[in-house]
PDB file of N, CA and C in Angstrom:
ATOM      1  N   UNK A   1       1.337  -3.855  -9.921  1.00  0.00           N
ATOM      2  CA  UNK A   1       2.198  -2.823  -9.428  1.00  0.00           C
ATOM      3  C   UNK A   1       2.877  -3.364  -8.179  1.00  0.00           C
ATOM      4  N   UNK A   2       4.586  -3.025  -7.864  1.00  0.00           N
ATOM      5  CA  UNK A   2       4.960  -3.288  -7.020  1.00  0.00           C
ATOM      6  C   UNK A   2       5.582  -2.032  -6.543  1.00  0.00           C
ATOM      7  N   UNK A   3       5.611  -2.013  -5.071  1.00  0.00           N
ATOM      8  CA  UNK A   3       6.085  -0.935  -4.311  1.00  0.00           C
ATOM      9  C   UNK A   3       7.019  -1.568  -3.439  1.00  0.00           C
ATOM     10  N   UNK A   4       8.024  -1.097  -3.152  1.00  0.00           N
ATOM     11  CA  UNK A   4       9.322  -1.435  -1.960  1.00  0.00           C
ATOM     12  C   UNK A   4       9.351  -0.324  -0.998  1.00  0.00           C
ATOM     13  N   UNK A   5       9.894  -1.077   0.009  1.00  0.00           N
ATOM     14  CA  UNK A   5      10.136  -0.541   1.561  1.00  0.00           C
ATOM     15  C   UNK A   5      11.185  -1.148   1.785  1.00  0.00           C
ATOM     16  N   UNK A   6      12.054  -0.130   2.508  1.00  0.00           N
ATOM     17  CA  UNK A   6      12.705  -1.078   3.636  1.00  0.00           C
ATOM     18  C   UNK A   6      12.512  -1.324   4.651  1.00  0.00           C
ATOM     19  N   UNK A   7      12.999  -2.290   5.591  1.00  0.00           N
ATOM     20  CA  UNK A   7      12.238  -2.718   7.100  1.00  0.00           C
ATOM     21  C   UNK A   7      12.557  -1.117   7.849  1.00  0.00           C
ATOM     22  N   UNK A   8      13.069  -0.708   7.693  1.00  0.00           N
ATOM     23  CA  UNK A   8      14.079   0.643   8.671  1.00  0.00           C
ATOM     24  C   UNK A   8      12.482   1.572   8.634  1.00  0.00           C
ATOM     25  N   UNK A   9      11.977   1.573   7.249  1.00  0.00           N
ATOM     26  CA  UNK A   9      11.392   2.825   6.780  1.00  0.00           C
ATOM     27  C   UNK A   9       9.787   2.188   7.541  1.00  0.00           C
ATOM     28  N   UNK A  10       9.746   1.044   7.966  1.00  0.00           N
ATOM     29  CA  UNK A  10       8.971   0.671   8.627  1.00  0.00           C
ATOM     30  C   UNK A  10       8.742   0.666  10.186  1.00  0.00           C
ATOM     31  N   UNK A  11      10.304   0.430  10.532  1.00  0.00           N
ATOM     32  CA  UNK A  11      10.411   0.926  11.982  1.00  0.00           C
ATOM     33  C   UNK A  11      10.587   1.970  12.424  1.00  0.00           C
ATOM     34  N   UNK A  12      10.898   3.065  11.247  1.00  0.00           N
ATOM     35  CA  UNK A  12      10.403   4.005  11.513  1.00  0.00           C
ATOM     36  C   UNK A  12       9.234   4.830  12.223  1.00  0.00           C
ATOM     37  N   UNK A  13       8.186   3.811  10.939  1.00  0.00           N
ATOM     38  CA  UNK A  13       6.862   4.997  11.145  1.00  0.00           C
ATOM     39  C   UNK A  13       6.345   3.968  12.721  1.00  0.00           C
ATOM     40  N   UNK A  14       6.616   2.822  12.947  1.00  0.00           N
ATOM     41  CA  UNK A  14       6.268   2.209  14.114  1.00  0.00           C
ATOM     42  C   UNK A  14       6.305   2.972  15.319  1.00  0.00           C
ATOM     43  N   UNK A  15       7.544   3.824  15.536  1.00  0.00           N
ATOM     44  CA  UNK A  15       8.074   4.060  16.861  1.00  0.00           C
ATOM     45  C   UNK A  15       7.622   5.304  17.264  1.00  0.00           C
ATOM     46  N   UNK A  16       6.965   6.051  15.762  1.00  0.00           N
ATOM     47  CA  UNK A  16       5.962   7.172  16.376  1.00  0.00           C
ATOM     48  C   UNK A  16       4.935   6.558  16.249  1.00  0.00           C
ATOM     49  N   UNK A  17       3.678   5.963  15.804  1.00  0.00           N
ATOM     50  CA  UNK A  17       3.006   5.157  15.719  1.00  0.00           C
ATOM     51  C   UNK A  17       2.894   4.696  17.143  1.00  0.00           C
ATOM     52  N   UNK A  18       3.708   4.435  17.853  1.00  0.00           N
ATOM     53  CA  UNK A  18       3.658   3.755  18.913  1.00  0.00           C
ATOM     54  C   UNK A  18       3.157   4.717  20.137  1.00  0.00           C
ATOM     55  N   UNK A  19       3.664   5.939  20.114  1.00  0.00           N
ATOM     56  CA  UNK A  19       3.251   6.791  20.638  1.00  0.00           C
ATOM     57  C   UNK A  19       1.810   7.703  20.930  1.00  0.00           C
ATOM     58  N   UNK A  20       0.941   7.194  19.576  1.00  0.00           N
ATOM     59  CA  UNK A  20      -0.405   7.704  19.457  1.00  0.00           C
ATOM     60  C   UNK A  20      -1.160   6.664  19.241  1.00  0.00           C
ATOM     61  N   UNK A  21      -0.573   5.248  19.578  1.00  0.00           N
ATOM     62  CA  UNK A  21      -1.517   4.107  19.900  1.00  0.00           C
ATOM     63  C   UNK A  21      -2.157   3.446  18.107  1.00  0.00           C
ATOM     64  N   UNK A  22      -1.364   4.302  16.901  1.00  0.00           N
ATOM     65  CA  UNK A  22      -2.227   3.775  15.667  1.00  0.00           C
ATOM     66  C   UNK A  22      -1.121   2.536  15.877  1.00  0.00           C
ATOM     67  N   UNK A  23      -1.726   1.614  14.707  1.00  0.00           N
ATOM     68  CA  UNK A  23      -1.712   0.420  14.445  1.00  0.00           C
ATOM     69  C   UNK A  23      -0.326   0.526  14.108  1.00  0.00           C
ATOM     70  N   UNK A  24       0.160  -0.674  13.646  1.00  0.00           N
ATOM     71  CA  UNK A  24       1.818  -0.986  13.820  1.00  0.00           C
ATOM     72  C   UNK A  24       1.652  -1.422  12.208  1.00  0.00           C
ATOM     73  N   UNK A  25       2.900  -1.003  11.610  1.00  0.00           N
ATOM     74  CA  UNK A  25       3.106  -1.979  10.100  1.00  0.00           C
ATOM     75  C   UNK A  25       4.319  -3.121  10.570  1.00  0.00           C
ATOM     76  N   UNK A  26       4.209  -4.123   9.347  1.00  0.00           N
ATOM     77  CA  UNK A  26       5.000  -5.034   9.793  1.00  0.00           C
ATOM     78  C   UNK A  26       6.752  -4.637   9.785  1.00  0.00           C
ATOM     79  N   UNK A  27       7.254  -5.534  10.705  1.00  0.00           N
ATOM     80  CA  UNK A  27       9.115  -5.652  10.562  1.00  0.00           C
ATOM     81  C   UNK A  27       9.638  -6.624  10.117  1.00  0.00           C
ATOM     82  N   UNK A  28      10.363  -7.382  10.442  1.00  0.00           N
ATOM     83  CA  UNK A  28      11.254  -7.686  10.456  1.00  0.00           C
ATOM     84  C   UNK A  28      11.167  -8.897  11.597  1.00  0.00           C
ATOM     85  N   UNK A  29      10.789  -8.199  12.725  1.00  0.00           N
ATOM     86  CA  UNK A  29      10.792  -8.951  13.901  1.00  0.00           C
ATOM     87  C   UNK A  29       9.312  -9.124  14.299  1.00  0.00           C
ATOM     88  N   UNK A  30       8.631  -8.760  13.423  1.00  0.00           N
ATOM     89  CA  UNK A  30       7.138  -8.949  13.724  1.00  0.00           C
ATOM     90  C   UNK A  30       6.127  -9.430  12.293  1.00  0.00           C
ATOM     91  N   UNK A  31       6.765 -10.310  11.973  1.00  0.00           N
ATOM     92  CA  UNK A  31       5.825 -10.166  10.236  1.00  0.00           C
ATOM     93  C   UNK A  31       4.405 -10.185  10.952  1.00  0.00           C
ATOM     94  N   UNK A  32       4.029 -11.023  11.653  1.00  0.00           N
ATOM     95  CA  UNK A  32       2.560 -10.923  11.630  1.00  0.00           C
ATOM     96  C   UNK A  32       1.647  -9.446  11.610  1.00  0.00           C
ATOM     97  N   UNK A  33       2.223  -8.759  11.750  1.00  0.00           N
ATOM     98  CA  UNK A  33       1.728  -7.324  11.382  1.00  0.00           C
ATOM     99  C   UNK A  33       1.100  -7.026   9.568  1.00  0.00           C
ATOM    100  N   UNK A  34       1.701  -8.242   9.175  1.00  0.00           N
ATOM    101  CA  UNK A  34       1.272  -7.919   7.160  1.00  0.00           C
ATOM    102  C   UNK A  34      -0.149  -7.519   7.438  1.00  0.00           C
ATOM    103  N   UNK A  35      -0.940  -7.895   8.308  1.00  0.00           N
ATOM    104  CA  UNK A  35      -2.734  -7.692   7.850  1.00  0.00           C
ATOM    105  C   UNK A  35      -2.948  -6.441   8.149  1.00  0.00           C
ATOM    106  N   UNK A  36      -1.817  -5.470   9.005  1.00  0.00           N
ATOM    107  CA  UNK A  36      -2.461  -4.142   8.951  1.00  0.00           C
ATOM    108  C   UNK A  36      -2.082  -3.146   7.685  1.00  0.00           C
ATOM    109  N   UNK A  37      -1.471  -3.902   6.834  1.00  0.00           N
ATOM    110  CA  UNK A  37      -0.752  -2.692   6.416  1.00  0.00           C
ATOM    111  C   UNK A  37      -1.813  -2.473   4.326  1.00  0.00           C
ATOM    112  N   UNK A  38      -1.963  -1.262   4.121  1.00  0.00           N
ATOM    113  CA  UNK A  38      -2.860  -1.358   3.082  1.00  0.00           C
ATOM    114  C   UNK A  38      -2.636  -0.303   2.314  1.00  0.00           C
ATOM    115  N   UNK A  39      -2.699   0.487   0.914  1.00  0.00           N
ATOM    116  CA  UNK A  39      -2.385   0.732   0.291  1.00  0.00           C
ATOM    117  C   UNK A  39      -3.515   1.552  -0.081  1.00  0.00           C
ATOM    118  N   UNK A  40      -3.078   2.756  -0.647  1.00  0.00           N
ATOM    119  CA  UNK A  40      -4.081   3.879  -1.475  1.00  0.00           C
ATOM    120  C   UNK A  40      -3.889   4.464  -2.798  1.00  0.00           C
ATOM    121  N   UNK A  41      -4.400   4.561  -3.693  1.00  0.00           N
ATOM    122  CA  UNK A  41      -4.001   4.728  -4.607  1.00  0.00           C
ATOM    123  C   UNK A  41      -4.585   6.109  -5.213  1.00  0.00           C
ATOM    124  N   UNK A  42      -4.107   7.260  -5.586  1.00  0.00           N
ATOM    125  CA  UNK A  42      -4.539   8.725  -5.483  1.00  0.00           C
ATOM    126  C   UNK A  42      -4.568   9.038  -7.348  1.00  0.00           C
ATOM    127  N   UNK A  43      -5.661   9.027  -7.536  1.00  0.00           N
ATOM    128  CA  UNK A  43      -5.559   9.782  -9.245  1.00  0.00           C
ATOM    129  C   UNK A  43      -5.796  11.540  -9.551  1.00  0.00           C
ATOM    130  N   UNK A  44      -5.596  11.872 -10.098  1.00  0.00           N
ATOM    131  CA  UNK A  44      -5.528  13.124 -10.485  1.00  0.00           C
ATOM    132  C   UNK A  44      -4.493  14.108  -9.442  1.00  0.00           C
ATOM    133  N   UNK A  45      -3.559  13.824  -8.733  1.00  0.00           N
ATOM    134  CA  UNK A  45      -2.599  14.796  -7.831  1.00  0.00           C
ATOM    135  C   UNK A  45      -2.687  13.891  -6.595  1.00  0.00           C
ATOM    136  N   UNK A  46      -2.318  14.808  -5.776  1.00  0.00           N
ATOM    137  CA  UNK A  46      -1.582  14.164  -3.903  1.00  0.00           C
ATOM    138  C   UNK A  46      -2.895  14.321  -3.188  1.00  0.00           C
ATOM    139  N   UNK A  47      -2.891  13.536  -2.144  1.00  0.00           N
ATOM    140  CA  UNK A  47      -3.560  13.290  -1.157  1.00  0.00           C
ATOM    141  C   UNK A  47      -4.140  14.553  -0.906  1.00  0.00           C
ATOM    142  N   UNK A  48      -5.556  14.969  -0.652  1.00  0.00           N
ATOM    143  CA  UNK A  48      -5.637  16.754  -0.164  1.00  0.00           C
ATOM    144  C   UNK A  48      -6.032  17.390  -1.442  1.00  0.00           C
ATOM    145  N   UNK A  49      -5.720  17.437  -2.348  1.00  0.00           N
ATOM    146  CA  UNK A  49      -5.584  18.309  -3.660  1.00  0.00           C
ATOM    147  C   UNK A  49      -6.972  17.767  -4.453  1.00  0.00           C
ATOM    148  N   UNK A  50      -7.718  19.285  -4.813  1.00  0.00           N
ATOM    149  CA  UNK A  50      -9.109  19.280  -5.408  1.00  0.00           C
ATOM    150  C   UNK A  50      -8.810  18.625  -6.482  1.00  0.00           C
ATOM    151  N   UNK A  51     -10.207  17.824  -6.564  1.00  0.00           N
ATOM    152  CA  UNK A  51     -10.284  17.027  -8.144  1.00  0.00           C
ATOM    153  C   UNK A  51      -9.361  15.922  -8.140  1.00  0.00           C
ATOM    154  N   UNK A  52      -8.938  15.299  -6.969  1.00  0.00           N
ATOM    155  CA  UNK A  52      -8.542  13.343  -6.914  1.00  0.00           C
ATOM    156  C   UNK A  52      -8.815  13.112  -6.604  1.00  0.00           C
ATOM    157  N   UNK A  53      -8.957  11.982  -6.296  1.00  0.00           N
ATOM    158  CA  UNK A  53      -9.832  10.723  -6.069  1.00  0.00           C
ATOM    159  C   UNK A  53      -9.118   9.309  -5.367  1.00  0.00           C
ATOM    160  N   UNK A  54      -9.039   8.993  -4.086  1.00  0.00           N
ATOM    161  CA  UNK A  54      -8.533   7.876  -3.282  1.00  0.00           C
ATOM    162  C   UNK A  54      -9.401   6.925  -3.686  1.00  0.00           C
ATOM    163  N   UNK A  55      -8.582   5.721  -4.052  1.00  0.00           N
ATOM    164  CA  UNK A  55      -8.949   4.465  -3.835  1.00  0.00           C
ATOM    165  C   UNK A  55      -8.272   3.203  -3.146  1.00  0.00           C
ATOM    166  N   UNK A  56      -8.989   2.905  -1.972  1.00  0.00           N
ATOM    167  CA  UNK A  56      -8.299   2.155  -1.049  1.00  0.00           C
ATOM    168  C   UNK A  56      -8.322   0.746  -1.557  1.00  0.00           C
ATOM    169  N   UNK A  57      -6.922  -0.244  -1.422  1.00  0.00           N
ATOM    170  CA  UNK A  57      -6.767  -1.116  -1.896  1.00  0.00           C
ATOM    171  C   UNK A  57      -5.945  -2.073  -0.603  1.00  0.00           C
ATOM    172  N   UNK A  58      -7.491  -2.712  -0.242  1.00  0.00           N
ATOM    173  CA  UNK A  58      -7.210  -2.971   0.707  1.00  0.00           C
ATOM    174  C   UNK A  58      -6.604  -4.543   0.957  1.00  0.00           C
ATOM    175  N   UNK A  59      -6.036  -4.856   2.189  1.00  0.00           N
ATOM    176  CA  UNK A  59      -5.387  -6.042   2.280  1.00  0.00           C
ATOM    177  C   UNK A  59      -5.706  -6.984   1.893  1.00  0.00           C
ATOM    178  N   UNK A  60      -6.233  -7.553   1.529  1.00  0.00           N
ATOM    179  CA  UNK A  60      -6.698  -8.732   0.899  1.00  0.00           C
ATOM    180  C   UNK A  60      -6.416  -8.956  -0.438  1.00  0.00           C
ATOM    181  N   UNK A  61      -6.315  -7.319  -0.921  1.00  0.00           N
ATOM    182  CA  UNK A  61      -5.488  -7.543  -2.624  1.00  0.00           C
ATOM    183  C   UNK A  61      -3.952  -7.663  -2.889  1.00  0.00           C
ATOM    184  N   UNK A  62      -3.226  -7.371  -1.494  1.00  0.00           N
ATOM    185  CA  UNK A  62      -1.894  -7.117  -1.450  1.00  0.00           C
ATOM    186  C   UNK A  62      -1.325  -8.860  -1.496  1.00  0.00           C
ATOM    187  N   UNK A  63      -0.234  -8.149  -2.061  1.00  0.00           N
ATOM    188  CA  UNK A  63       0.918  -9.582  -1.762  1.00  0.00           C
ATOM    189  C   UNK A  63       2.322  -9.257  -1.140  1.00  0.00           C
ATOM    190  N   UNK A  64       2.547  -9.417   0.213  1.00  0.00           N
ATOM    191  CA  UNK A  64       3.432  -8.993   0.750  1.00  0.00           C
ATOM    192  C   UNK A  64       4.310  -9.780   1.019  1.00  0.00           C
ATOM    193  N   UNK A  65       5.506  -9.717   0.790  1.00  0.00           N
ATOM    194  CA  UNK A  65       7.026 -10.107   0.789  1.00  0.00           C
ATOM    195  C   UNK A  65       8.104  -9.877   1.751  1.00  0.00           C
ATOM    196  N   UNK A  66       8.715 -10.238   2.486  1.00  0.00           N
ATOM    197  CA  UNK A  66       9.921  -9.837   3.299  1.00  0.00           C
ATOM    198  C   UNK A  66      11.385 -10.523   2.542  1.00  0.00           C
ATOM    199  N   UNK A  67      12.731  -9.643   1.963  1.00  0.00           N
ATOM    200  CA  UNK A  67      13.944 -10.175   1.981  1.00  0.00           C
ATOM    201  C   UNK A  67      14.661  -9.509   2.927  1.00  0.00           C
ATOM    202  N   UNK A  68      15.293 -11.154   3.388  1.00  0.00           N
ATOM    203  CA  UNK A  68      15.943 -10.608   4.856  1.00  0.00           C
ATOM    204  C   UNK A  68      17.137 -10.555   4.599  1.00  0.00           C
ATOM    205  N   UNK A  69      17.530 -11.051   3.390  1.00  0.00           N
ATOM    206  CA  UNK A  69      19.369 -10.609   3.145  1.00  0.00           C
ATOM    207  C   UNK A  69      19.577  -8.756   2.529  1.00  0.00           C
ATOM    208  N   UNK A  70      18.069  -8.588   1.766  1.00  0.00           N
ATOM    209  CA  UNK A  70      18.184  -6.584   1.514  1.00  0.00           C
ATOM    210  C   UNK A  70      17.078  -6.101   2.237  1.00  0.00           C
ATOM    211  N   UNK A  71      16.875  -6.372   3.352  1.00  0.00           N
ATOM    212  CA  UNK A  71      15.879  -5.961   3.978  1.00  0.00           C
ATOM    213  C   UNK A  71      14.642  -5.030   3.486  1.00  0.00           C
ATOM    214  N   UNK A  72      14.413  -5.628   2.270  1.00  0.00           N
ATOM    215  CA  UNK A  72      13.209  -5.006   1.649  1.00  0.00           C
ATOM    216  C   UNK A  72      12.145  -5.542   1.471  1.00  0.00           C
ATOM    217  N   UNK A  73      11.071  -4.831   2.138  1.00  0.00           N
ATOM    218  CA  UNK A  73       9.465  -5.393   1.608  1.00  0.00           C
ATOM    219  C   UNK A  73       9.386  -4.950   0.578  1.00  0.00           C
ATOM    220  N   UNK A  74       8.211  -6.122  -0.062  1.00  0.00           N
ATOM    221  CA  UNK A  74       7.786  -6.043  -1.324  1.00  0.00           C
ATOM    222  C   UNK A  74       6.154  -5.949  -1.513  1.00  0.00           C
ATOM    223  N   UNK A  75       5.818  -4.811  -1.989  1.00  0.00           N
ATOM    224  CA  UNK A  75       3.753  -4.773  -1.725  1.00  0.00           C
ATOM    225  C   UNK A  75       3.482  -4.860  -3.045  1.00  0.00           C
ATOM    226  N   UNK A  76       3.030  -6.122  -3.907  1.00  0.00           N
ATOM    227  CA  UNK A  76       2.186  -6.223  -5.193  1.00  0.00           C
ATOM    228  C   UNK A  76       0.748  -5.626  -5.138  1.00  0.00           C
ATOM    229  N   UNK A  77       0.103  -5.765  -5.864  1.00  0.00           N
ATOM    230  CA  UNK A  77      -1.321  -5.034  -5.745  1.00  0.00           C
ATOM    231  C   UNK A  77      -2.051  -5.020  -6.983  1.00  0.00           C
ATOM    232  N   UNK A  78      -2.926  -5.469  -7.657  1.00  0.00           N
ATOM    233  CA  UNK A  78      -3.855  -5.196  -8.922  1.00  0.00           C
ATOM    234  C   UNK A  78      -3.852  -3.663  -9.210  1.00  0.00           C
ATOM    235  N   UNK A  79      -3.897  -3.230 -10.298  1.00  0.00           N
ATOM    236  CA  UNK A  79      -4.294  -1.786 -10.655  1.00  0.00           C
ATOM    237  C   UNK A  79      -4.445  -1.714 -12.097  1.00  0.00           C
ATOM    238  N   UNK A  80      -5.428  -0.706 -12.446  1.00  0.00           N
ATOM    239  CA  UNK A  80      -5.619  -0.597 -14.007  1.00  0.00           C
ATOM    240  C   UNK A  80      -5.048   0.398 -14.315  1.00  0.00           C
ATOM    241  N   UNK A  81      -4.068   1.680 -13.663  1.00  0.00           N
ATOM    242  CA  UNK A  81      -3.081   2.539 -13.925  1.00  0.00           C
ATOM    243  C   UNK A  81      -2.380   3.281 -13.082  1.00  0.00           C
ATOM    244  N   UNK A  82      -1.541   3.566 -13.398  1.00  0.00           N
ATOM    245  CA  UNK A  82      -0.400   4.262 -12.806  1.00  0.00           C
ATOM    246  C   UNK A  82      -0.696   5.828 -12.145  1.00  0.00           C
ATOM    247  N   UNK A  83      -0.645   6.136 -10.850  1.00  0.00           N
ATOM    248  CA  UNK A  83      -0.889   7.518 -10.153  1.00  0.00           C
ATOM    249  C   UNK A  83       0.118   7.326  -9.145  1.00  0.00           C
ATOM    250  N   UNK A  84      -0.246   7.710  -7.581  1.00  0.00           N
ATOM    251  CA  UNK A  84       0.571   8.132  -6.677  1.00  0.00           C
ATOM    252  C   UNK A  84      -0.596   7.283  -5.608  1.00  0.00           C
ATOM    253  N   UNK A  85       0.359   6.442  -4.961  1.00  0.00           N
ATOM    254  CA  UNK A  85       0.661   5.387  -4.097  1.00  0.00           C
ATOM    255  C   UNK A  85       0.491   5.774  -2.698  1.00  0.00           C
ATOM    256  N   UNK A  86       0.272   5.690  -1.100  1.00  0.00           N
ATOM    257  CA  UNK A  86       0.493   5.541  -0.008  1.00  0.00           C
ATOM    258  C   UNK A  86       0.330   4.226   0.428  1.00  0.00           C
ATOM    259  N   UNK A  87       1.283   4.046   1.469  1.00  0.00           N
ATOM    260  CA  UNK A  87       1.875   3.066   1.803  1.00  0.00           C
ATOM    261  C   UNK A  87       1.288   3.168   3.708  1.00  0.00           C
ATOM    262  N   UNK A  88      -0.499   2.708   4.516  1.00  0.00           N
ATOM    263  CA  UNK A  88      -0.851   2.552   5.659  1.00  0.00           C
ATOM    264  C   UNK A  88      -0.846   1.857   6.266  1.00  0.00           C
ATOM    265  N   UNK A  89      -1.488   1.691   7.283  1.00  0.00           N
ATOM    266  CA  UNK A  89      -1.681   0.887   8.322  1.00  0.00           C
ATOM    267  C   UNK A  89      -3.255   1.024   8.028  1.00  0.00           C
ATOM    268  N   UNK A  90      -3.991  -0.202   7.959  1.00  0.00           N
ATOM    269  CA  UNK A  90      -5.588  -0.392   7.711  1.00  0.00           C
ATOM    270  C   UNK A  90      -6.051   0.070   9.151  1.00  0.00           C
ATOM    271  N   UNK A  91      -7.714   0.566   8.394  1.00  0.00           N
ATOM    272  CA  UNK A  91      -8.474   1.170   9.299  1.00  0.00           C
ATOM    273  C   UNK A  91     -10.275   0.230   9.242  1.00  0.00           C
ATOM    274  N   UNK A  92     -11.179   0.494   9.680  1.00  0.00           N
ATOM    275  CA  UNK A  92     -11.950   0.490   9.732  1.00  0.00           C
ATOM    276  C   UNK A  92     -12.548   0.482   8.226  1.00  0.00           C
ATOM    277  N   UNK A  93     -12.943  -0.597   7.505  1.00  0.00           N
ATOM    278  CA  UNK A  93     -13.569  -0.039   6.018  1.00  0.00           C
ATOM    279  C   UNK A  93     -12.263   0.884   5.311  1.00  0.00           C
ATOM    280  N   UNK A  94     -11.115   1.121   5.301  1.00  0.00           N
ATOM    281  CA  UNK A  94     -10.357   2.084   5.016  1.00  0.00           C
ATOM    282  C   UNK A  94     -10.646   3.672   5.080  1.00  0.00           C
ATOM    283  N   UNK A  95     -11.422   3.712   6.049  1.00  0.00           N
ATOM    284  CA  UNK A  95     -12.264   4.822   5.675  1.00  0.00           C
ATOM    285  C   UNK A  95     -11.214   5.938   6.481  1.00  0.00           C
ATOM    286  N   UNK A  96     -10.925   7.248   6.279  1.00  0.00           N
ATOM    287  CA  UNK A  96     -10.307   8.348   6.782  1.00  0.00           C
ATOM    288  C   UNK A  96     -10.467   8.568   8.555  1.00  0.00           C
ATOM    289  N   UNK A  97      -9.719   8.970   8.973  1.00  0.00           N
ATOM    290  CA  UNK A  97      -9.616   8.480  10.056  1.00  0.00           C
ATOM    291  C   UNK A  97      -9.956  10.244  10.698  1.00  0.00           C
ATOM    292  N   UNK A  98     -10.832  10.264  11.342  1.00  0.00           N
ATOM    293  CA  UNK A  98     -11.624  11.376  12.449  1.00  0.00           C
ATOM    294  C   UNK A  98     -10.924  12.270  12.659  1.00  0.00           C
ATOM    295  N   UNK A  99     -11.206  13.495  12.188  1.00  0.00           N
ATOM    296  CA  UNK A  99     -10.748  14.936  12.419  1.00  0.00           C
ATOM    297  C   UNK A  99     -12.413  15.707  13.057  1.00  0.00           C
ATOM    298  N   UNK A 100     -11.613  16.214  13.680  1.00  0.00           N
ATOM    299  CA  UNK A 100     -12.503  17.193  15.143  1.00  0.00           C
ATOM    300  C   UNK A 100     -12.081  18.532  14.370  1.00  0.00           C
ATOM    301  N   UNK A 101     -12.937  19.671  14.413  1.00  0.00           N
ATOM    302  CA  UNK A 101     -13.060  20.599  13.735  1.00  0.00           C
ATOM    303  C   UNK A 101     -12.885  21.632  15.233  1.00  0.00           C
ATOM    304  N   UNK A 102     -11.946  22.118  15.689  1.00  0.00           N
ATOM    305  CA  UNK A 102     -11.520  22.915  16.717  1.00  0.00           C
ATOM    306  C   UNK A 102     -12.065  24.287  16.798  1.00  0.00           C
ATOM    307  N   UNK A 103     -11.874  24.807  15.362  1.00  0.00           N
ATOM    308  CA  UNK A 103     -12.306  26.214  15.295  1.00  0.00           C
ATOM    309  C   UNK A 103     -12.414  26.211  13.682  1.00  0.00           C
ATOM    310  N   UNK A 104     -12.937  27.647  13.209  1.00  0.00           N
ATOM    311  CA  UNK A 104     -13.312  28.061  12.304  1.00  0.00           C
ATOM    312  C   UNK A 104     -13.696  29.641  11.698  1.00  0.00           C
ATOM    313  N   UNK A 105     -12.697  30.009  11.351  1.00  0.00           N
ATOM    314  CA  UNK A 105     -13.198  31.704  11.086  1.00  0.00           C
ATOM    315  C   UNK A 105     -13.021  31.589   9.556  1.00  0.00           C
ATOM    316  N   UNK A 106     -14.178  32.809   8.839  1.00  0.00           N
ATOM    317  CA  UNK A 106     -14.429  33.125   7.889  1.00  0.00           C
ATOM    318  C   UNK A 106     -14.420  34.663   7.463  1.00  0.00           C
ATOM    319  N   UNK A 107     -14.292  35.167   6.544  1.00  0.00           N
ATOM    320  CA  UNK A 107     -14.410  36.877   6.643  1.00  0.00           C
ATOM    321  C   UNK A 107     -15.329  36.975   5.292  1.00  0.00           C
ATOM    322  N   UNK A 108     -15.846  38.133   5.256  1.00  0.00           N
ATOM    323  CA  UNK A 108     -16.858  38.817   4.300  1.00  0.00           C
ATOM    324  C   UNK A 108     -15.924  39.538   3.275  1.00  0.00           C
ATOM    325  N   UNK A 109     -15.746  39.994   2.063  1.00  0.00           N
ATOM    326  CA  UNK A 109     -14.780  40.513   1.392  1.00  0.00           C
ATOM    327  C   UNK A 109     -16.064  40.712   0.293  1.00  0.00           C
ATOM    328  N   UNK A 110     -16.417  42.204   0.160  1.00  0.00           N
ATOM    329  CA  UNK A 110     -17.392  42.822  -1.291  1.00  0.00           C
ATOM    330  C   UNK A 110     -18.446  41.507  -1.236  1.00  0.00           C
ATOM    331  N   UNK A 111     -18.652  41.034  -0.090  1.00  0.00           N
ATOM    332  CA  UNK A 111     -20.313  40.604   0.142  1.00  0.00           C
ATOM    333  C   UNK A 111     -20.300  39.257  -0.594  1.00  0.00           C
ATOM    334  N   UNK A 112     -18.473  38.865  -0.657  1.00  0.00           N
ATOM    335  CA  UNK A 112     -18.592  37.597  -0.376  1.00  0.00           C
ATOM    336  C   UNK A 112     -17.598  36.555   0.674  1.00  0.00           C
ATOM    337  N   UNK A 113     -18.519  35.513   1.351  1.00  0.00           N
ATOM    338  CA  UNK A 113     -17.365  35.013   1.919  1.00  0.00           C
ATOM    339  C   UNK A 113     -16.374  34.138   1.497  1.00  0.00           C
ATOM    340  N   UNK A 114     -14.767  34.580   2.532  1.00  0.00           N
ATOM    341  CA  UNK A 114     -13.880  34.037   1.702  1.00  0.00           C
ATOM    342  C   UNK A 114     -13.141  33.318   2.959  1.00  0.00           C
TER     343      UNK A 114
END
């Protein structure tokens, strides 16, 4: 499987990225950035949605590409089928990255909660 980017759609997510200190994907003007960038692969629906299943496919399986005359990256990757793709910046083990649970309300409705 191959996935495309353009460098833009990369300096994009950089320049907020930059702002909350996560990791940088590569440019243009920075290839050495290829080792952060890693790939997820979602079966049964979108990211969030009961009953799928993430599988992180992580850098070491990627084959990453820069053309500098169409400024498009190119991310190859092994896969045994076709679902819905994200396109990260690697983490720790790929593992989901820390949500703090702020608050929490629940209500009773005919003695059950909902």
């Amino acid at each position: 499987m191959c996935l495309y980017y353009l460098d833009d759609d990369f300096a994009l997510y950089n320049s907020d990225a930059s702002l909350t200190g996560w990791p940088l994907l590569p440019t243009s003007t920075n290839m050495s950035l290829m080792s952060n960038m890693c790939i997820t692969k979602v079966d049964g629906g979108t990211v969030g949605q009961n009953g799928t299943t993430a599988i992180s496919i992580p850098n070491n399986q990627l084959n990453i590409s820069y053309d500098a005359t169409t400024t498009v990256w190119t991310v190859c990757f092994p896969v045994s089928g076709f679902s819905s793709f994200y396109c990260h910046t690697c983490n720790m083990m790929n593992a989901p990255l820390p949500v703090s649970l702020l608050s929490f309300k629940g209500n009773v409705v005919a003695s059950k909660a909902t």
